[in-house]
PDB file of N, CA and C in Angstrom:
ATOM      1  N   UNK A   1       0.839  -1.183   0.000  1.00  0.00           N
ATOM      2  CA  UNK A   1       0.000   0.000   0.000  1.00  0.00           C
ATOM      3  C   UNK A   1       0.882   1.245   0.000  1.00  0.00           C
ATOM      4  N   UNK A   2       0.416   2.648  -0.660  1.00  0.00           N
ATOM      5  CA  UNK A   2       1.234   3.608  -0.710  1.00  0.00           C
ATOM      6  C   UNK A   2       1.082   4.428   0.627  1.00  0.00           C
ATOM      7  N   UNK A   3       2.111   5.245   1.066  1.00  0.00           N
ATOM      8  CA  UNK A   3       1.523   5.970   2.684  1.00  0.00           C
ATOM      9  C   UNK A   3       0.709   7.427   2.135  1.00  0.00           C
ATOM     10  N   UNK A   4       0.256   7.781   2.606  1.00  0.00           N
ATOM     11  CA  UNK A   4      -0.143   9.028   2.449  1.00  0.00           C
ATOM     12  C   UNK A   4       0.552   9.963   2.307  1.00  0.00           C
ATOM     13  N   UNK A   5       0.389  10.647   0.792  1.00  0.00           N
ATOM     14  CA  UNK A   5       1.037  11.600   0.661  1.00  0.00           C
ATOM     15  C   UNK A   5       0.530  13.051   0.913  1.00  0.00           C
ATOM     16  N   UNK A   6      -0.260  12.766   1.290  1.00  0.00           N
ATOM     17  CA  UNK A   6      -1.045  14.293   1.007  1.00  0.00           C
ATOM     18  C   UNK A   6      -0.102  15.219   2.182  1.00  0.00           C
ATOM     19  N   UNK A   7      -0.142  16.820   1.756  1.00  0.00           N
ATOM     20  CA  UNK A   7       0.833  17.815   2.613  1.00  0.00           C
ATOM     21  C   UNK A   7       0.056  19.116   2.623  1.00  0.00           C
ATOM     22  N   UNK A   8       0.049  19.526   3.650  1.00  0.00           N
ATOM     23  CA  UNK A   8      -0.803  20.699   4.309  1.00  0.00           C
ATOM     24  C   UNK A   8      -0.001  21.886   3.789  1.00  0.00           C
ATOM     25  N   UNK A   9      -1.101  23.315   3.929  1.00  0.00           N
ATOM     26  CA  UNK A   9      -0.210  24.013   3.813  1.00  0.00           C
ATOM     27  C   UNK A   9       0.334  24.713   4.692  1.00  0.00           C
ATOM     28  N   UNK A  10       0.118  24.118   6.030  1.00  0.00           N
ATOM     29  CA  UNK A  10       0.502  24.790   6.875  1.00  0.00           C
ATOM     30  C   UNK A  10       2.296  23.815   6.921  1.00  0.00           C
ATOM     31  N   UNK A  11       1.993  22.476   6.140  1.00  0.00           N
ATOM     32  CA  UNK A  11       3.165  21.438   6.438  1.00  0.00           C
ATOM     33  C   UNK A  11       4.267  22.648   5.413  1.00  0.00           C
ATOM     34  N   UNK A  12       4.039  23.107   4.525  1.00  0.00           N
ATOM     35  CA  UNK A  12       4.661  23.431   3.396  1.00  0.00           C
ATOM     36  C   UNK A  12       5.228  25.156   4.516  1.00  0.00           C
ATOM     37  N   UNK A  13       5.009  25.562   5.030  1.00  0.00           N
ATOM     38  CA  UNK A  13       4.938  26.987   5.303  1.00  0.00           C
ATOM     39  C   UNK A  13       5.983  26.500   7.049  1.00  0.00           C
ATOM     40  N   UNK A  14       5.466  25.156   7.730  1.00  0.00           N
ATOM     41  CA  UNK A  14       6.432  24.812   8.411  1.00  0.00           C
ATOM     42  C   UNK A  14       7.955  24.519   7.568  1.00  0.00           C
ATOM     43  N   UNK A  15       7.928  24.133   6.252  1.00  0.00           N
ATOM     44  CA  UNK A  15       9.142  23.181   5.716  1.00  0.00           C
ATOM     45  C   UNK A  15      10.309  24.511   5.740  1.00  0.00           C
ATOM     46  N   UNK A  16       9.050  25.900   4.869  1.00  0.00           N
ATOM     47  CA  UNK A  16       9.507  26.834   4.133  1.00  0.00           C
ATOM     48  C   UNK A  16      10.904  27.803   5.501  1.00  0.00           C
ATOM     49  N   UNK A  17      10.173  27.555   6.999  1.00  0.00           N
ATOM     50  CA  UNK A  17      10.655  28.604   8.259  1.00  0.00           C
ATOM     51  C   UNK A  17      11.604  27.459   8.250  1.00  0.00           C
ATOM     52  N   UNK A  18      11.283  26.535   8.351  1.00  0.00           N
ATOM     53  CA  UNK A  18      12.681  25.873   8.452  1.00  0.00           C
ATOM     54  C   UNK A  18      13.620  25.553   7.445  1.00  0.00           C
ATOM     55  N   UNK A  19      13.433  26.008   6.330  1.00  0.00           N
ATOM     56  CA  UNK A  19      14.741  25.991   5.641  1.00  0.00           C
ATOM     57  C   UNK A  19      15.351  27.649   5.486  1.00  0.00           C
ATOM     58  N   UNK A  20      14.198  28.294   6.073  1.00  0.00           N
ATOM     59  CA  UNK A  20      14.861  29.642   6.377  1.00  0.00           C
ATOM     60  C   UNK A  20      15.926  30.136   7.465  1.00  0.00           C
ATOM     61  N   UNK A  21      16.186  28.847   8.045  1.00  0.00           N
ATOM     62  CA  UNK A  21      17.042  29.125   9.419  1.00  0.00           C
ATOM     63  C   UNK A  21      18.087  28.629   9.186  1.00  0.00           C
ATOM     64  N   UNK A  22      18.283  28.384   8.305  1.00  0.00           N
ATOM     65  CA  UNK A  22      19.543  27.549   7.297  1.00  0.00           C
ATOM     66  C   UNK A  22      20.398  28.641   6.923  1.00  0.00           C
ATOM     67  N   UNK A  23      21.840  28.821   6.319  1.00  0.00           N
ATOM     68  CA  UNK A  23      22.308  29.423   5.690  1.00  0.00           C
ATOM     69  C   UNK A  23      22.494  29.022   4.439  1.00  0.00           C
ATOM     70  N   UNK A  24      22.089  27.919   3.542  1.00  0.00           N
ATOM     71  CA  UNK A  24      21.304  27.660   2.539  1.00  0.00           C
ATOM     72  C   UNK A  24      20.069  28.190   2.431  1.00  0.00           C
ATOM     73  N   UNK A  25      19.207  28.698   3.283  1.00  0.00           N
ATOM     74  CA  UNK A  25      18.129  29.014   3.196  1.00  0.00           C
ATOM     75  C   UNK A  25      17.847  30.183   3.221  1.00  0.00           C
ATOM     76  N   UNK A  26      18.966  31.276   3.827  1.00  0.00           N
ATOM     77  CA  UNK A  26      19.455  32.531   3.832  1.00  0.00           C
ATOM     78  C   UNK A  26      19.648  32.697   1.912  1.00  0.00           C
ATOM     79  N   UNK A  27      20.674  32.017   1.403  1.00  0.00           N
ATOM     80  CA  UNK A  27      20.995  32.065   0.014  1.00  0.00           C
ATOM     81  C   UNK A  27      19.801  32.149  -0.754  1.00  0.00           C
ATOM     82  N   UNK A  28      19.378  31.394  -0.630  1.00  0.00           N
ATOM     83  CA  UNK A  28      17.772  30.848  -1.215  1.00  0.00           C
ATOM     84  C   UNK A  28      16.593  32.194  -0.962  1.00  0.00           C
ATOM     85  N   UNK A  29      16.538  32.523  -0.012  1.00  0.00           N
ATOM     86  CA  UNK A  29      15.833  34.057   0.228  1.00  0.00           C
ATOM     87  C   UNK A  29      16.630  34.911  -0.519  1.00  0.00           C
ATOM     88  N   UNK A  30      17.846  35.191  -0.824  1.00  0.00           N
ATOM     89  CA  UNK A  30      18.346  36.471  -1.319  1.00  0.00           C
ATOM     90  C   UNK A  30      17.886  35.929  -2.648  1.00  0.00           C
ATOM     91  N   UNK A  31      18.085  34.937  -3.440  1.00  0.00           N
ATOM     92  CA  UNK A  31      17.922  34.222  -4.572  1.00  0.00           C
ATOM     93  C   UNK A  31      16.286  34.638  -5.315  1.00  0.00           C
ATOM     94  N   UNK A  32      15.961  34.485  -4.183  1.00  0.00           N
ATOM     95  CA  UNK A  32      14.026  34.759  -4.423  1.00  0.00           C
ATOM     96  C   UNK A  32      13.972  36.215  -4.267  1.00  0.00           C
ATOM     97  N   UNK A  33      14.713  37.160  -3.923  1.00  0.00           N
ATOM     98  CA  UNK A  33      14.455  38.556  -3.865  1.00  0.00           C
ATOM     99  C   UNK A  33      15.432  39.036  -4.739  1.00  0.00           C
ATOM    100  N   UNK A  34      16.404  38.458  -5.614  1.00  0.00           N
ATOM    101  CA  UNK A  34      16.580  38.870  -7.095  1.00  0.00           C
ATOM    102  C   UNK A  34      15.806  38.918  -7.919  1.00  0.00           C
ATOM    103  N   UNK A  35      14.956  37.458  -7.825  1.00  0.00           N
ATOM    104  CA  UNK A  35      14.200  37.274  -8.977  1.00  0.00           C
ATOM    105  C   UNK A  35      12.706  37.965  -8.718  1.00  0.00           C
ATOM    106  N   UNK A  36      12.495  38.313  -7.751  1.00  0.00           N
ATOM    107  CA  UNK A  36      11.150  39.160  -7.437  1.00  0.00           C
ATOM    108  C   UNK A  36      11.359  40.731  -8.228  1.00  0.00           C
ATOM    109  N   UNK A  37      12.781  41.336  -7.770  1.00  0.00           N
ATOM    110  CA  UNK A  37      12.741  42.781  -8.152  1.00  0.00           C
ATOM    111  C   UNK A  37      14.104  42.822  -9.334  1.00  0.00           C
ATOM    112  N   UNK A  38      14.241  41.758 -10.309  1.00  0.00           N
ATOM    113  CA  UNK A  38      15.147  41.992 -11.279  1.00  0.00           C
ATOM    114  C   UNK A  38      14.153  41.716 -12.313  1.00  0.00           C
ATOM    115  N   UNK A  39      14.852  42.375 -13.656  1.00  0.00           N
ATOM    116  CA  UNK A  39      13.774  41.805 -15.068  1.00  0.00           C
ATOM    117  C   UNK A  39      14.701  40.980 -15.778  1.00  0.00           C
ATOM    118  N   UNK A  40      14.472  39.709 -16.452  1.00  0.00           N
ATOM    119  CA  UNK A  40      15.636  39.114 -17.067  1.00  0.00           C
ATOM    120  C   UNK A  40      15.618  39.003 -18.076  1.00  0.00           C
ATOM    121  N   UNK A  41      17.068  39.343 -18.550  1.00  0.00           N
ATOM    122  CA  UNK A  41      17.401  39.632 -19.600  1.00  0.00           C
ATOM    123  C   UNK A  41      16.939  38.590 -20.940  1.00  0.00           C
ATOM    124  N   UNK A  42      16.964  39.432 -22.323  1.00  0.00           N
ATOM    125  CA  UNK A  42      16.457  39.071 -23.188  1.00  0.00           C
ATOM    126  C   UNK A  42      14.865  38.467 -23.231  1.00  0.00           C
ATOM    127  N   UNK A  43      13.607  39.254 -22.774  1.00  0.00           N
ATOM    128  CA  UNK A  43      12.492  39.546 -22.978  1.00  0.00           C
ATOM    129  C   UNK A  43      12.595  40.126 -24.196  1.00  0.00           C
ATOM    130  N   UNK A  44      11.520  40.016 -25.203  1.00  0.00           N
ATOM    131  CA  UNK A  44      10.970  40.585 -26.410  1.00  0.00           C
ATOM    132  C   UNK A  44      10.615  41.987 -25.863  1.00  0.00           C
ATOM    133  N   UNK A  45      11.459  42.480 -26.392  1.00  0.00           N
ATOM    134  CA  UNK A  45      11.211  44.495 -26.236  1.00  0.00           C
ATOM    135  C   UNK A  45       9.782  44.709 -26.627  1.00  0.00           C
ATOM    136  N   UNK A  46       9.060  44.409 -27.267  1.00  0.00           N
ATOM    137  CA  UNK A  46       7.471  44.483 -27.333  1.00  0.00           C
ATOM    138  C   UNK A  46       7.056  44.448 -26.415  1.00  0.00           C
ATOM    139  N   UNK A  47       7.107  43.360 -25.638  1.00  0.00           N
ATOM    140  CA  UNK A  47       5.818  42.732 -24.396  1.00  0.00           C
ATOM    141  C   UNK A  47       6.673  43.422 -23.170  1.00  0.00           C
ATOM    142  N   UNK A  48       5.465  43.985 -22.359  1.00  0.00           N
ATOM    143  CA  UNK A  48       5.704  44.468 -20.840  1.00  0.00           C
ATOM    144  C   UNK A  48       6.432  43.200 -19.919  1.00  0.00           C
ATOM    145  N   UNK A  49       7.275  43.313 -19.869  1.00  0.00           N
ATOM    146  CA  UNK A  49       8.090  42.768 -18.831  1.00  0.00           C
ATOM    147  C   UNK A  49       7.618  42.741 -17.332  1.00  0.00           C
ATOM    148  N   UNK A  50       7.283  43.447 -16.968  1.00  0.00           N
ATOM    149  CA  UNK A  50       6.195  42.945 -15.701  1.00  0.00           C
ATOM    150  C   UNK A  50       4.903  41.949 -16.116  1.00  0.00           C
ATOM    151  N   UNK A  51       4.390  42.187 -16.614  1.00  0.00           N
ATOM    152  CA  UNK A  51       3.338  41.519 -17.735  1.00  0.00           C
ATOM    153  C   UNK A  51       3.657  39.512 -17.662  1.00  0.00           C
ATOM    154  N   UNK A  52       5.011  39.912 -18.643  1.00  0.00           N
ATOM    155  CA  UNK A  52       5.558  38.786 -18.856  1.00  0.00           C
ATOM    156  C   UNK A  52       6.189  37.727 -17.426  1.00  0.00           C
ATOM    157  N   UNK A  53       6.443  38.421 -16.977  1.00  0.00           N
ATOM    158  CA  UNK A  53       7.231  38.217 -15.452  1.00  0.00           C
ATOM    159  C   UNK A  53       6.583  38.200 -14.154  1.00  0.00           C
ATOM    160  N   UNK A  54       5.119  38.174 -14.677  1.00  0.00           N
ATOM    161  CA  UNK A  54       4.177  38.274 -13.358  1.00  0.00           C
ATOM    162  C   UNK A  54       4.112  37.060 -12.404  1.00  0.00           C
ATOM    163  N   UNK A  55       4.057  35.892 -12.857  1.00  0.00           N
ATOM    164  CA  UNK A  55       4.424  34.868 -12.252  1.00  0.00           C
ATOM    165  C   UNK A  55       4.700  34.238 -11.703  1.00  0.00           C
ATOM    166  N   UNK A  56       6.283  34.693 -12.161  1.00  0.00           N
ATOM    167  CA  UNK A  56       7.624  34.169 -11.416  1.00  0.00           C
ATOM    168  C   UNK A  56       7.826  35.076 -10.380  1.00  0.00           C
ATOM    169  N   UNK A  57       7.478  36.296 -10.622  1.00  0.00           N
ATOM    170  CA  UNK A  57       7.859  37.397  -9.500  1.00  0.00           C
ATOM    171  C   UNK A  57       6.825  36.802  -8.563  1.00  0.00           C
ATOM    172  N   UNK A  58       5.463  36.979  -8.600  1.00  0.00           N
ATOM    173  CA  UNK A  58       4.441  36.812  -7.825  1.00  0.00           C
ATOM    174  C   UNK A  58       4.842  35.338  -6.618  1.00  0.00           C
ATOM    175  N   UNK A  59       5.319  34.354  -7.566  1.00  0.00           N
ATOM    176  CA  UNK A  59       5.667  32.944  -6.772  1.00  0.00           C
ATOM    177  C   UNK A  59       6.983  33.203  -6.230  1.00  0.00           C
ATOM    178  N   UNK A  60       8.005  33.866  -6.164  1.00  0.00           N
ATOM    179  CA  UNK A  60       8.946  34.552  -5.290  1.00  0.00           C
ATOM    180  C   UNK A  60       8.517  35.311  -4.470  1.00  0.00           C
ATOM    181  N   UNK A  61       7.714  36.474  -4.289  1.00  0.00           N
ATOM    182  CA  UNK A  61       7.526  36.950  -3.055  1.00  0.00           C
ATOM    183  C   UNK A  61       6.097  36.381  -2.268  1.00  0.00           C
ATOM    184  N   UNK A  62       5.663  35.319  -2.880  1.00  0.00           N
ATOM    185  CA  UNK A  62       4.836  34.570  -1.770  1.00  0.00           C
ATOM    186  C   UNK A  62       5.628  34.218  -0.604  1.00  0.00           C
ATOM    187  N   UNK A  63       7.056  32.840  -1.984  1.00  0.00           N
ATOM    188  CA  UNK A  63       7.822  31.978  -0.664  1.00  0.00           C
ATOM    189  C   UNK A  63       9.107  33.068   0.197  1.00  0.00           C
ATOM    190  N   UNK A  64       8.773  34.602  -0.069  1.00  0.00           N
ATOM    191  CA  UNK A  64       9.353  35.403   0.715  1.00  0.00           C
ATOM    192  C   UNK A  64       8.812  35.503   1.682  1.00  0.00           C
ATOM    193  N   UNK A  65       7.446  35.978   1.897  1.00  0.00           N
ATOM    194  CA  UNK A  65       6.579  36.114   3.111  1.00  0.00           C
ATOM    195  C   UNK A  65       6.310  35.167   3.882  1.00  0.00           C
ATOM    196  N   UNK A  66       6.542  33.440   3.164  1.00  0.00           N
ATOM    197  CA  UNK A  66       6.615  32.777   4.169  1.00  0.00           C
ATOM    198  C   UNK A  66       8.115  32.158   5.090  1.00  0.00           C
ATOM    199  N   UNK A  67       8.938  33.159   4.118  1.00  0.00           N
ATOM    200  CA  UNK A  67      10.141  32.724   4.979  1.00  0.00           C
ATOM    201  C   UNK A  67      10.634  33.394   6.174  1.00  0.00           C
ATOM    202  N   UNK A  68      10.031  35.009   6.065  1.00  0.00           N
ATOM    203  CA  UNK A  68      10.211  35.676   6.397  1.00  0.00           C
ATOM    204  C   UNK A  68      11.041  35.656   8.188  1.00  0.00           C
ATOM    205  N   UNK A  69       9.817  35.266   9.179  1.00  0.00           N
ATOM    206  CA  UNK A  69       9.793  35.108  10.387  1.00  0.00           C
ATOM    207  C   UNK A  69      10.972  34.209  10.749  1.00  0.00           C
ATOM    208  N   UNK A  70      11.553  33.315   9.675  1.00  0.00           N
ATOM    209  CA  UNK A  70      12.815  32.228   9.828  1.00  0.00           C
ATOM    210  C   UNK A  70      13.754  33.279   9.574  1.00  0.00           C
ATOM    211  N   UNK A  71      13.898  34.300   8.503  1.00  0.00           N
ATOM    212  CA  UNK A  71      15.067  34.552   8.164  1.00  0.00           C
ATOM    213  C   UNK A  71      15.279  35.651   9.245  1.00  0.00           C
ATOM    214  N   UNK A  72      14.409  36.634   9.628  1.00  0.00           N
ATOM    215  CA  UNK A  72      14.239  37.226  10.736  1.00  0.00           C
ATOM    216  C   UNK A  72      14.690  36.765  11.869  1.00  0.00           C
ATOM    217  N   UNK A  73      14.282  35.588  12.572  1.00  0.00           N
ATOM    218  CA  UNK A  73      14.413  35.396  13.948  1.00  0.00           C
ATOM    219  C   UNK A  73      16.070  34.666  13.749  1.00  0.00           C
ATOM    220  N   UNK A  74      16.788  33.825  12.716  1.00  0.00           N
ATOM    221  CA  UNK A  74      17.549  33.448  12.720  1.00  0.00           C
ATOM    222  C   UNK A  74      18.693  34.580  12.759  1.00  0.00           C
ATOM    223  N   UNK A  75      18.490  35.454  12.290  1.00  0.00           N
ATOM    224  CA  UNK A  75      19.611  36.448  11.946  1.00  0.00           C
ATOM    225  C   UNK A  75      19.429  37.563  13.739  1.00  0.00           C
ATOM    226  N   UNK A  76      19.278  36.925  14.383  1.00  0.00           N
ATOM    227  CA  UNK A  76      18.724  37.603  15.923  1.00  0.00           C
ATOM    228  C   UNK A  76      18.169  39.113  15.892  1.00  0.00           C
ATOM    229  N   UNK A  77      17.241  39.421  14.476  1.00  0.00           N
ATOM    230  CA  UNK A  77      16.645  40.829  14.640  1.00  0.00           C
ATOM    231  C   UNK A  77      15.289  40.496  15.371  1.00  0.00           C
ATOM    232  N   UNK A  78      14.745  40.516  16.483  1.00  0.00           N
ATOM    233  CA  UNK A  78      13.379  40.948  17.018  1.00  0.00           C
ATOM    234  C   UNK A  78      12.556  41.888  16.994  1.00  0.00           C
ATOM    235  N   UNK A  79      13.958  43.267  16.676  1.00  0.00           N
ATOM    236  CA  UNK A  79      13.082  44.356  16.627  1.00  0.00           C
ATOM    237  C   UNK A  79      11.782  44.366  15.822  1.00  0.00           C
ATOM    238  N   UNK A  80      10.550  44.898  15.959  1.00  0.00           N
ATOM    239  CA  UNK A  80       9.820  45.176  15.149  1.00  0.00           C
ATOM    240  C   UNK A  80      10.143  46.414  13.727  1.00  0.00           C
ATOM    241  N   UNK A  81      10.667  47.403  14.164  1.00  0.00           N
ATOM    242  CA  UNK A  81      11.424  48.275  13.108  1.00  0.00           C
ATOM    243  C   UNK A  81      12.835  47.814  12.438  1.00  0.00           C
ATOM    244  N   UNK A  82      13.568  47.144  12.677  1.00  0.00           N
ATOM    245  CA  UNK A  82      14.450  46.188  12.321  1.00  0.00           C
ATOM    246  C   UNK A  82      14.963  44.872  11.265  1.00  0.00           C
ATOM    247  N   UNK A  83      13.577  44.532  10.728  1.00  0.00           N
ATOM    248  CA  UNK A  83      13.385  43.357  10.085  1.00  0.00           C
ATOM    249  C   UNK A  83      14.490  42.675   8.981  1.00  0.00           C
ATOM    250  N   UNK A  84      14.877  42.325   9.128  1.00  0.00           N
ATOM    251  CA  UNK A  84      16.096  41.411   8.300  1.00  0.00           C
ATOM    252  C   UNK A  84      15.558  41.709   6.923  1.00  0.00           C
ATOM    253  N   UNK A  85      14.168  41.065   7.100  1.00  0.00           N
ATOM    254  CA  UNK A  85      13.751  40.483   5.794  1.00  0.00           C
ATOM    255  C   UNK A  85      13.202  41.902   5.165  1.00  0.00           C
ATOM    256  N   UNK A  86      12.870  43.150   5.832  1.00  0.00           N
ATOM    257  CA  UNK A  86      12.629  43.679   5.423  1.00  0.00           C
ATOM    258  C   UNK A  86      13.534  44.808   4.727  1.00  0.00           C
ATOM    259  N   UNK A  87      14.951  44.591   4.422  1.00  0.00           N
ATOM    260  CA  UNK A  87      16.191  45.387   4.279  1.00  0.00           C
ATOM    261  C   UNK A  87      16.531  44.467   2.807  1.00  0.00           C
ATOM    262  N   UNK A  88      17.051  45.459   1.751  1.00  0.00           N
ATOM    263  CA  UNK A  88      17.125  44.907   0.404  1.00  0.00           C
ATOM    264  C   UNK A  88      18.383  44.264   0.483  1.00  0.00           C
ATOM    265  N   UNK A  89      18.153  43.621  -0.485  1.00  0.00           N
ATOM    266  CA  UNK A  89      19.346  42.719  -0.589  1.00  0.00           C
ATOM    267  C   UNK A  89      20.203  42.991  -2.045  1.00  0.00           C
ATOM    268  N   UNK A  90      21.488  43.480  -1.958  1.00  0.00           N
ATOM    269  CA  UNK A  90      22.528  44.154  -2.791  1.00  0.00           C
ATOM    270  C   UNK A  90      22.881  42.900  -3.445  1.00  0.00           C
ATOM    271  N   UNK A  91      23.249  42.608  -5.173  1.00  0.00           N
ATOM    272  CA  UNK A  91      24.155  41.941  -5.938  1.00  0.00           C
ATOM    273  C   UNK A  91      24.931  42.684  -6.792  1.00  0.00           C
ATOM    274  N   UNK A  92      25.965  42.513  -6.090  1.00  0.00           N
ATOM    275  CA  UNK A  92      27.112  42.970  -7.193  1.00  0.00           C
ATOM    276  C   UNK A  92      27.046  41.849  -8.662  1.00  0.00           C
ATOM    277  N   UNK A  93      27.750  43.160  -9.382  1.00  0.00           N
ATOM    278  CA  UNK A  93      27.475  43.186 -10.977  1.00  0.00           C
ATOM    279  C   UNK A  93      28.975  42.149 -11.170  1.00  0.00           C
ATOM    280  N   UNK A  94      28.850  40.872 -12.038  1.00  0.00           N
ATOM    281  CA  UNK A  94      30.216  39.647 -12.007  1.00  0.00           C
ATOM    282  C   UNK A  94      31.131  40.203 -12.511  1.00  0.00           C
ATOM    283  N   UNK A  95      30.827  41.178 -13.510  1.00  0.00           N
ATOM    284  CA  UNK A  95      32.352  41.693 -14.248  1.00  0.00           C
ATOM    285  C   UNK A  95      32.337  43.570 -13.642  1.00  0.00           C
ATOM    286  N   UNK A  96      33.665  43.999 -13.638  1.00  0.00           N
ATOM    287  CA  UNK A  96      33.858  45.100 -13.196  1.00  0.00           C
ATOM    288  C   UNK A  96      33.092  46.277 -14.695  1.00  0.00           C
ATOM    289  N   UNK A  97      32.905  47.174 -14.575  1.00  0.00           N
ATOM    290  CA  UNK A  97      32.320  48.244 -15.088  1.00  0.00           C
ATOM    291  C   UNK A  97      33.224  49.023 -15.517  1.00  0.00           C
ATOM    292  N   UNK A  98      33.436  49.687 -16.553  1.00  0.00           N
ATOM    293  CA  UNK A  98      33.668  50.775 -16.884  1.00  0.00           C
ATOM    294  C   UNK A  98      33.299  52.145 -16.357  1.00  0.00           C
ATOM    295  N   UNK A  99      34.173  52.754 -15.691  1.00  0.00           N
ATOM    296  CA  UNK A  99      33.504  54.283 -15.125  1.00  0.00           C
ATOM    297  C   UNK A  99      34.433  55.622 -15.766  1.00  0.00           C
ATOM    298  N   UNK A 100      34.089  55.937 -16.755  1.00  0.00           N
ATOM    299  CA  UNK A 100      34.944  57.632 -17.298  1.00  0.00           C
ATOM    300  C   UNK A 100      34.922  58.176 -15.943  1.00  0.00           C
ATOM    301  N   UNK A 101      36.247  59.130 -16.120  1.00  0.00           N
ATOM    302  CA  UNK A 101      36.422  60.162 -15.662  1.00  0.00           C
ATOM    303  C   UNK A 101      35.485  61.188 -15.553  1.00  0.00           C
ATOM    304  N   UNK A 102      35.029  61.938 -14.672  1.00  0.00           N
ATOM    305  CA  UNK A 102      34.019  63.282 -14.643  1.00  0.00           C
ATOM    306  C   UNK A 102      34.323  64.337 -15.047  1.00  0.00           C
ATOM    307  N   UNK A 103      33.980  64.600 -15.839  1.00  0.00           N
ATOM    308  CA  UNK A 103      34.422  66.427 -16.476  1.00  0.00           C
ATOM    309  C   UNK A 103      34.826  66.855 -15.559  1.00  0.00           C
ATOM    310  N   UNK A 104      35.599  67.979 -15.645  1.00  0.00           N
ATOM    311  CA  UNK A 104      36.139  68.836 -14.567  1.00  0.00           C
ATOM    312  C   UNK A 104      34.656  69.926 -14.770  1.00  0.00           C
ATOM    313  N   UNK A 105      34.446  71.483 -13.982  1.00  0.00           N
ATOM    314  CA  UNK A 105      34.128  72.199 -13.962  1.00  0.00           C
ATOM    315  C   UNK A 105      34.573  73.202 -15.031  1.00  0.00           C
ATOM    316  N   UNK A 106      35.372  73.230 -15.461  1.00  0.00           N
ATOM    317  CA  UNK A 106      35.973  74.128 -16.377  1.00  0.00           C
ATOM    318  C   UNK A 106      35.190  73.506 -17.485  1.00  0.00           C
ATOM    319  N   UNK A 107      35.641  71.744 -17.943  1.00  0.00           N
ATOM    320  CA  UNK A 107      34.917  71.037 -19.323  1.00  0.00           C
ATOM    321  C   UNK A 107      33.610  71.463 -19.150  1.00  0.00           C
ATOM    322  N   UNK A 108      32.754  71.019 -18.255  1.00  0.00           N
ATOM    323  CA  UNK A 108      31.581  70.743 -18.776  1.00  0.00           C
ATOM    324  C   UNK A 108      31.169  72.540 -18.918  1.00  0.00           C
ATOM    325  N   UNK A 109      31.625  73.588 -18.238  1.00  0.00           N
ATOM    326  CA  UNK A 109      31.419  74.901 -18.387  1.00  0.00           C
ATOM    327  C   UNK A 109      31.430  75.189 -19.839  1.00  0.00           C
ATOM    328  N   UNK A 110      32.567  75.029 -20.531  1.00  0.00           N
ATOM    329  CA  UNK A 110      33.111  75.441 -21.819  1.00  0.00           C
ATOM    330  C   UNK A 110      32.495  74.231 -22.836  1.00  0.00           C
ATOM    331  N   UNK A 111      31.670  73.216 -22.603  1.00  0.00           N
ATOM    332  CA  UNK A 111      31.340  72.035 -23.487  1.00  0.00           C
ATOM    333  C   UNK A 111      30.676  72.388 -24.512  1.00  0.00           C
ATOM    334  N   UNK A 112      31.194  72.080 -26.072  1.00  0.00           N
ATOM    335  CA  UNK A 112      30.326  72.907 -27.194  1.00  0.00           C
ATOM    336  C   UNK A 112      30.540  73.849 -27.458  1.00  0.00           C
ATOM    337  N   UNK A 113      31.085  75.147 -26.539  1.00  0.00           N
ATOM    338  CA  UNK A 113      31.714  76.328 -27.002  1.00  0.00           C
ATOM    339  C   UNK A 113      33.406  76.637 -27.253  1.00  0.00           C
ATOM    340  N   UNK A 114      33.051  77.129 -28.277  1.00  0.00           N
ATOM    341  CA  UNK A 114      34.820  77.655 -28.664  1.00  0.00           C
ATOM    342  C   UNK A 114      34.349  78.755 -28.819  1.00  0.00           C
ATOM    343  N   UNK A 115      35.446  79.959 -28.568  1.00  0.00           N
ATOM    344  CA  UNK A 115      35.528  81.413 -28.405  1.00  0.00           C
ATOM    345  C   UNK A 115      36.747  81.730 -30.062  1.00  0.00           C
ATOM    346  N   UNK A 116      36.034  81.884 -31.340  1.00  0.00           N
ATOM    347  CA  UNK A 116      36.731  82.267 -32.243  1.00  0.00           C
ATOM    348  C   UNK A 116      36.971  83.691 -32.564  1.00  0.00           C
ATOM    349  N   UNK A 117      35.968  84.562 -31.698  1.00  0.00           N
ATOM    350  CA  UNK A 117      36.464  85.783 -32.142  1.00  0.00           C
ATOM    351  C   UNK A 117      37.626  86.469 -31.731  1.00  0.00           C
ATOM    352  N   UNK A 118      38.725  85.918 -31.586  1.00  0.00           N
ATOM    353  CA  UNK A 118      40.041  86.564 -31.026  1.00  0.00           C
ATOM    354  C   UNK A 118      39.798  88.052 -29.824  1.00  0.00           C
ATOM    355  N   UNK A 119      38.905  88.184 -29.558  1.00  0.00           N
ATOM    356  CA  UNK A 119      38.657  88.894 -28.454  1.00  0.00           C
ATOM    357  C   UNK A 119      39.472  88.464 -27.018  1.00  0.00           C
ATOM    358  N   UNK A 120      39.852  89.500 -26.202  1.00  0.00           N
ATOM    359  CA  UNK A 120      40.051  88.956 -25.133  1.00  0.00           C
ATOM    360  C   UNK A 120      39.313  89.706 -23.721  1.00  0.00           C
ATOM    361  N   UNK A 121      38.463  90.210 -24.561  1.00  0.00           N
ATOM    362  CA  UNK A 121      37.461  90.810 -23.164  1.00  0.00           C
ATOM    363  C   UNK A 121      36.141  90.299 -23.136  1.00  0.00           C
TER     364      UNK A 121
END
């Protein structure tokens, strides 16, 4: 005979706090709050990208809210103004960036203009 499989959702929302107390499960929350507030790349420039992405975002910040109280209490914030889970979560970009130099004050002053009339007043 097979055992019973059937699973609550309260079983699923217990599984979810406890893999939130994990530091796999820490990873796994930042993982789900990329994909909640990033758009990924190569969408058809036509179609709304939220639109398209409603989904996946929507089924990421469900299993956010239910991780929440794990990733919270594990990381020892209690405060009520404080919330772990409620503080964004930063990914650095894999390859370094290109950053120019900033005009000086003088460039961007003089940018586009040249003074040809040999004047000096």
């Amino acid at each position: 005979m097979m055992a019973d499989l059937s699973i609550s959702d309260d079983d699923v929302v217990k599984s979810l706090d406890a893999i939130a107390r994990t530091p796999a499960g820490y990873a796994f929350y930042c993982g789900l709050h990329k994909t909640a507030l990033t758009l990924p790349e190569g969408n058809d420039p036509t179609e709304s990208a939220l639109r398209v992405n409603f989904a996946r975002r929507k089924l990421a910040l469900e299993l956010m809210s239910k991780m929440a109280k794990g990733i919270d209490e594990s990381h020892g914030r209690n405060d009520p103004d404080d919330k772990f889970s409620a503080r964004p979560v930063v990914f650095r970009p894999r390859e370094p960036v290109a950053v120019s130099k900033p005009a000086s004050t003088a460039e961007r002053a003089n940018f586009g203009f040249h003074d040809d009339t040999g004047s000096t007043g």
